[in-house]
N, C-alpha and C. Protein backbone atom coordinates (compact mmCIF):
# COMPACT_ATOMS: atom_id res chain seq x y z
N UNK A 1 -21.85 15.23 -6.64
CA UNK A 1 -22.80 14.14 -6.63
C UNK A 1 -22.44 13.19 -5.49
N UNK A 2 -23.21 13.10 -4.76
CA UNK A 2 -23.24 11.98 -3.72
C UNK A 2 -23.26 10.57 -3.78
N UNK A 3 -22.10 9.91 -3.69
CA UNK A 3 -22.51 8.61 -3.92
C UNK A 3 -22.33 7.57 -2.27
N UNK A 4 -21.55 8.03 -1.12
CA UNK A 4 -21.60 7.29 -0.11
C UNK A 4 -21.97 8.50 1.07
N UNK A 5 -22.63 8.22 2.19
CA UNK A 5 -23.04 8.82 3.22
C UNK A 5 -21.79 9.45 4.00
N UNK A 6 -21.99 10.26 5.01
CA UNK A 6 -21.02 10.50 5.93
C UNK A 6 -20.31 9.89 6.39
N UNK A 7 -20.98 8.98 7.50
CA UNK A 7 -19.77 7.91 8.04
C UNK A 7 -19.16 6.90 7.12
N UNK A 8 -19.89 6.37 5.90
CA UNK A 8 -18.70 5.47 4.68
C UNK A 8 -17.77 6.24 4.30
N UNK A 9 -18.06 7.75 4.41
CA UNK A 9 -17.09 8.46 3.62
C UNK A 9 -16.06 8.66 4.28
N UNK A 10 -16.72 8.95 5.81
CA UNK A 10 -15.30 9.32 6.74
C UNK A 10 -14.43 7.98 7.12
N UNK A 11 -15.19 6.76 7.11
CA UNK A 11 -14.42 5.44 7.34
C UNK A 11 -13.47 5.33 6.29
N UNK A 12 -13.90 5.78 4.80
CA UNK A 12 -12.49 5.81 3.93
C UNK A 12 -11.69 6.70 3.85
N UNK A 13 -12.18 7.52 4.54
CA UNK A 13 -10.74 8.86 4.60
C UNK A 13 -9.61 7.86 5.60
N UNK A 14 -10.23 7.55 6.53
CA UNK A 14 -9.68 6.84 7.88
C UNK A 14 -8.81 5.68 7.31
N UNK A 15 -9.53 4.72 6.61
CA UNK A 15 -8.57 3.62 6.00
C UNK A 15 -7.81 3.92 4.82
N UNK A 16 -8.15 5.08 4.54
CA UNK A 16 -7.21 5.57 3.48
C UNK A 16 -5.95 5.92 4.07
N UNK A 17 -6.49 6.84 4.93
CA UNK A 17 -5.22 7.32 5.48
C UNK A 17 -4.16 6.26 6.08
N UNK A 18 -4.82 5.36 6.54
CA UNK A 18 -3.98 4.04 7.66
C UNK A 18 -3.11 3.35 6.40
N UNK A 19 -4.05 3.02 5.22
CA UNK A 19 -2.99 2.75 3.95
C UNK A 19 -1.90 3.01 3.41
N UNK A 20 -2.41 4.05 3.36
CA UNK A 20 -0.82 4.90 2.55
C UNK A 20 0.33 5.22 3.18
N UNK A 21 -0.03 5.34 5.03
CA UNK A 21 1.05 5.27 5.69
C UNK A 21 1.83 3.36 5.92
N UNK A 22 0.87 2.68 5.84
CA UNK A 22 1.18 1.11 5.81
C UNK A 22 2.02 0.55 4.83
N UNK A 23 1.52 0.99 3.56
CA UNK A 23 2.46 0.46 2.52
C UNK A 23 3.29 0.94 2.23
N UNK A 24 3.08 2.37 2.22
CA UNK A 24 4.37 3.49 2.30
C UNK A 24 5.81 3.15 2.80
N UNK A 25 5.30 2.53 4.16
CA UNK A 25 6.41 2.03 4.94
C UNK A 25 6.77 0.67 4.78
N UNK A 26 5.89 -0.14 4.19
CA UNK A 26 6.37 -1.39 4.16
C UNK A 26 7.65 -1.58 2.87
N UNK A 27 7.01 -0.53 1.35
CA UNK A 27 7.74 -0.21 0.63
C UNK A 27 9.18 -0.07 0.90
N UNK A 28 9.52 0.96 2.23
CA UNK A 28 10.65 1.16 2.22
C UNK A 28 11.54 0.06 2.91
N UNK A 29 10.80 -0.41 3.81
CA UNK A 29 11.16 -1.51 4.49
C UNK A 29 11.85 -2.42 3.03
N UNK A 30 11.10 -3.09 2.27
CA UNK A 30 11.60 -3.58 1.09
C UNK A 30 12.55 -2.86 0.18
N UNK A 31 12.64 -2.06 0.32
CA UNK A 31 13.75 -0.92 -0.42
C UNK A 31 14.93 -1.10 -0.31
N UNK A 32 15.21 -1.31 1.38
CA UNK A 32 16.43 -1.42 2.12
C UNK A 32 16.22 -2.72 2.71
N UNK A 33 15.81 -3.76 1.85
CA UNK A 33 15.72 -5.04 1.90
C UNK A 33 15.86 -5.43 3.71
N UNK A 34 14.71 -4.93 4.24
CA UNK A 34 14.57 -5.52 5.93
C UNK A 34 14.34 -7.49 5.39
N UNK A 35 15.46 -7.73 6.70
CA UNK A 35 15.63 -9.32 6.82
C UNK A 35 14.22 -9.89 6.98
N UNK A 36 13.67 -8.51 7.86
CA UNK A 36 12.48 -9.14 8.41
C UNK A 36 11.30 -9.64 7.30
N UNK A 37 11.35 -9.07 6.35
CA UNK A 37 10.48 -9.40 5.17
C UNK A 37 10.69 -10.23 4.22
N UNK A 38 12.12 -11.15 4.48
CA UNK A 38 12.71 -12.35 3.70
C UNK A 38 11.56 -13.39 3.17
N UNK A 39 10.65 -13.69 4.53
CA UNK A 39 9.47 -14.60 4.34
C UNK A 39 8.74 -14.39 3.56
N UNK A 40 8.03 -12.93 2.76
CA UNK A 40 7.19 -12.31 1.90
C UNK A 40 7.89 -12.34 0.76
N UNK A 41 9.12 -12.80 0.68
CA UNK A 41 9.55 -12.68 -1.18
C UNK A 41 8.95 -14.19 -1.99
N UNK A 42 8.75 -13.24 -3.19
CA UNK A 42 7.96 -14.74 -3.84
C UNK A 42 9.63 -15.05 -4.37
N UNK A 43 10.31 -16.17 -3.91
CA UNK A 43 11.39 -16.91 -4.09
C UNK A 43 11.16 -18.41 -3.70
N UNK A 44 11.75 -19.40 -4.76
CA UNK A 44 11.78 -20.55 -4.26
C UNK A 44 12.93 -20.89 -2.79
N UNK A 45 12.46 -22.52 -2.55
CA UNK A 45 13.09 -22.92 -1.46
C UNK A 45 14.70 -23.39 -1.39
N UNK A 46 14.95 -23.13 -2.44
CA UNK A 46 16.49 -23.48 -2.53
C UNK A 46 16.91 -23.40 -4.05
N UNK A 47 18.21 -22.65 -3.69
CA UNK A 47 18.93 -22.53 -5.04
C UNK A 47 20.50 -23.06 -5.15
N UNK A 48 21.29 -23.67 -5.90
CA UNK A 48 22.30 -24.44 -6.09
C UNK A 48 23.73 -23.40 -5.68
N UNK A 49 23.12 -21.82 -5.90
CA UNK A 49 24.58 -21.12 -5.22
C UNK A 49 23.69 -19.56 -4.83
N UNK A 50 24.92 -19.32 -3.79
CA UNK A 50 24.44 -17.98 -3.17
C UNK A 50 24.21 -16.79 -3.50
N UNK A 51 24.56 -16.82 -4.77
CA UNK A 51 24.49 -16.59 -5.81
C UNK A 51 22.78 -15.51 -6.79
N UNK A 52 22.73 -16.95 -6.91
CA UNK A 52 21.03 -17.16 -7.11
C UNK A 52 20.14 -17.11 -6.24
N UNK A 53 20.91 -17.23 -5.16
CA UNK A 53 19.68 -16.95 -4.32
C UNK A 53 19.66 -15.03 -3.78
N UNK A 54 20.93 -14.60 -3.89
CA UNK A 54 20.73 -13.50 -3.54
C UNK A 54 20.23 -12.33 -5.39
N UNK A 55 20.50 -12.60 -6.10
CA UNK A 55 19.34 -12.46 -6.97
C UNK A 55 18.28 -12.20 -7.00
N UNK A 56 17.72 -13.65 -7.00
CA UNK A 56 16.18 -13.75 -6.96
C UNK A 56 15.73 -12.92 -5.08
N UNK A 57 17.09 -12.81 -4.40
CA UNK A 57 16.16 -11.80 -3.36
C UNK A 57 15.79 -10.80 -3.59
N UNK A 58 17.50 -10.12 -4.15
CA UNK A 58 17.24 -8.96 -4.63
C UNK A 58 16.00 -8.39 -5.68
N UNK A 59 15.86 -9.18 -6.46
CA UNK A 59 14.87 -9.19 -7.54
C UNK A 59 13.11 -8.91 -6.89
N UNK A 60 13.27 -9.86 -5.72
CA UNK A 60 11.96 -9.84 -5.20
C UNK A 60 11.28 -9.08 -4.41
N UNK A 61 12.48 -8.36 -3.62
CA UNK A 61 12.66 -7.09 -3.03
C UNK A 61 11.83 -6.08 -3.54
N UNK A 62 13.02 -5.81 -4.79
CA UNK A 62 12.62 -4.57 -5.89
C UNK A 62 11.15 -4.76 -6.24
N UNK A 63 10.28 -5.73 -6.69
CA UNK A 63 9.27 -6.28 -7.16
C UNK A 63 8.30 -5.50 -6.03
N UNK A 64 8.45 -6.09 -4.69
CA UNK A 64 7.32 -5.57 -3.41
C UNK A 64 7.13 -4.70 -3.23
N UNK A 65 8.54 -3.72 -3.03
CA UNK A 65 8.89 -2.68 -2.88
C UNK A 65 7.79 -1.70 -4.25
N UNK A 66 8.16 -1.84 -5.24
CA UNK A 66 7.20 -1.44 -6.43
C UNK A 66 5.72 -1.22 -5.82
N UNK A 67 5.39 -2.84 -5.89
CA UNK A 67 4.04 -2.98 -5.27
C UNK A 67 3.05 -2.20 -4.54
N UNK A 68 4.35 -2.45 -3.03
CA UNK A 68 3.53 -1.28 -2.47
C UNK A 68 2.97 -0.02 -2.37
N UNK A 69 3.96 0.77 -3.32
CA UNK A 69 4.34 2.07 -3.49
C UNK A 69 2.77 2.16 -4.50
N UNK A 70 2.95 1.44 -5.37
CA UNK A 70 1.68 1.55 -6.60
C UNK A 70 0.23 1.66 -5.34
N UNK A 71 0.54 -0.01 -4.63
CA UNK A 71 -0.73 0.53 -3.77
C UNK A 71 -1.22 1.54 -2.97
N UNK A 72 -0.10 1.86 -2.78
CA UNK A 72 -0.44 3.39 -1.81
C UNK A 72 -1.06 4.30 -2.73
N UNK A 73 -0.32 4.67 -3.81
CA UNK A 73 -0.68 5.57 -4.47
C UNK A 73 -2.44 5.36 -4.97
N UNK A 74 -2.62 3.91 -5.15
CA UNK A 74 -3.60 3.84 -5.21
C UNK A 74 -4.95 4.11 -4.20
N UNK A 75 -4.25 4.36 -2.80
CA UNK A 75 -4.84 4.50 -1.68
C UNK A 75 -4.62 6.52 -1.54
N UNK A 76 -3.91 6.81 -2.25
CA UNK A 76 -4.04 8.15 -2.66
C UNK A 76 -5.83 8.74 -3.31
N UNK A 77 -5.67 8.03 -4.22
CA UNK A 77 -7.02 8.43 -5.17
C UNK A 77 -8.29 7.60 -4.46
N UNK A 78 -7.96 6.92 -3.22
CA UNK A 78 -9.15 6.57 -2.28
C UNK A 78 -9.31 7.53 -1.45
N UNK A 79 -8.40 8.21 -1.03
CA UNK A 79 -8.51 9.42 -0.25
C UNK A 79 -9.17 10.42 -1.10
N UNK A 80 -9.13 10.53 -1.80
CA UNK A 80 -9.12 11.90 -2.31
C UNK A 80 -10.68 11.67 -2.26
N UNK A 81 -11.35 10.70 -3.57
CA UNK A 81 -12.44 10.64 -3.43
C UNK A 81 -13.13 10.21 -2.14
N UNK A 82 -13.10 9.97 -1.20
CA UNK A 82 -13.57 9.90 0.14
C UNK A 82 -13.61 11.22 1.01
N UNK A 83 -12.44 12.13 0.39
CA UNK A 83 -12.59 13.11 1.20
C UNK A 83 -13.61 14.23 0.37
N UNK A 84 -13.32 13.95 -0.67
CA UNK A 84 -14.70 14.40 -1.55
C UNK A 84 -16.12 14.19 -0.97
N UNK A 85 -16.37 12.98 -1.05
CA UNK A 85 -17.86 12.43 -0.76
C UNK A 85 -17.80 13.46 0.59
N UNK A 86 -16.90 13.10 1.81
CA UNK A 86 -17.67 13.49 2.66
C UNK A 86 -17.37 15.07 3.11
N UNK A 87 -16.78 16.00 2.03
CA UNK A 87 -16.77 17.40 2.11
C UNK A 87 -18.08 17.61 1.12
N UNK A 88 -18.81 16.68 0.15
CA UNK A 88 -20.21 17.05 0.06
C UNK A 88 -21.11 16.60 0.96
N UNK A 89 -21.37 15.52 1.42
CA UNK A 89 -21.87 15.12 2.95
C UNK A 89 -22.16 16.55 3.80
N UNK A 90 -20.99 17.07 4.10
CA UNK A 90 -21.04 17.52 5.27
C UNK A 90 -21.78 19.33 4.75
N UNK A 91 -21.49 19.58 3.53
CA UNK A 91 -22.34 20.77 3.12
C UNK A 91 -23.66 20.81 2.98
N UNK A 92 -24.10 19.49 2.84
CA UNK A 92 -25.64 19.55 1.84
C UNK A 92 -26.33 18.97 3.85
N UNK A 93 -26.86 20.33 3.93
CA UNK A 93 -27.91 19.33 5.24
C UNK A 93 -29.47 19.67 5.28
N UNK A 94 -29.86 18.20 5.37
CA UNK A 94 -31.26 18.39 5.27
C UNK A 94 -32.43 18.94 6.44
């Protein structure tokens, strides 16, 4: 059953695909806690020992890291159905 045209379909294969490699990697990036992603932890602005603050990094890390992984996967089952739509697209021609 057809529900989006050719080119919507092939634009979500396309951003599907750009997804899952995006978060995929950002995931791991958070995995192996990159410094560079310190700014993206939901953590407050100060904590009383170093303690607590490496905690709540660690904690927030693990949290993104999750995140992303879920979103990808969720960018999995955008692919799929996109590549659906437009492997019926491309059979049915009028």
């Amino acid at each position: 059953m057809k529900f989006c045209g050719p080119k919507f379909s092939l634009c979500g294969v396309i951003i599907s695909i750009w997804g899952i490699i995006q978060l995929a990697s950002m995931g791991i990036f958070y995995y192996f806690k990159s410094v560079a992603l310190l700014e993206d932890l939901p953590i407050e602005e100060s904590y009383s020992t170093p303690h607590e603050f490496y905690t709540a990094a660690e904690a927030g890390y693990k949290t993104n890291a999750m995140n992303c992984w879920i979103a990808a996967c969720l960018y999995v089952f955008t692919l799929a159905f996109s590549s659906y739509q437009f492997y019926v697209n491309s059979r049915t021609h009028v």
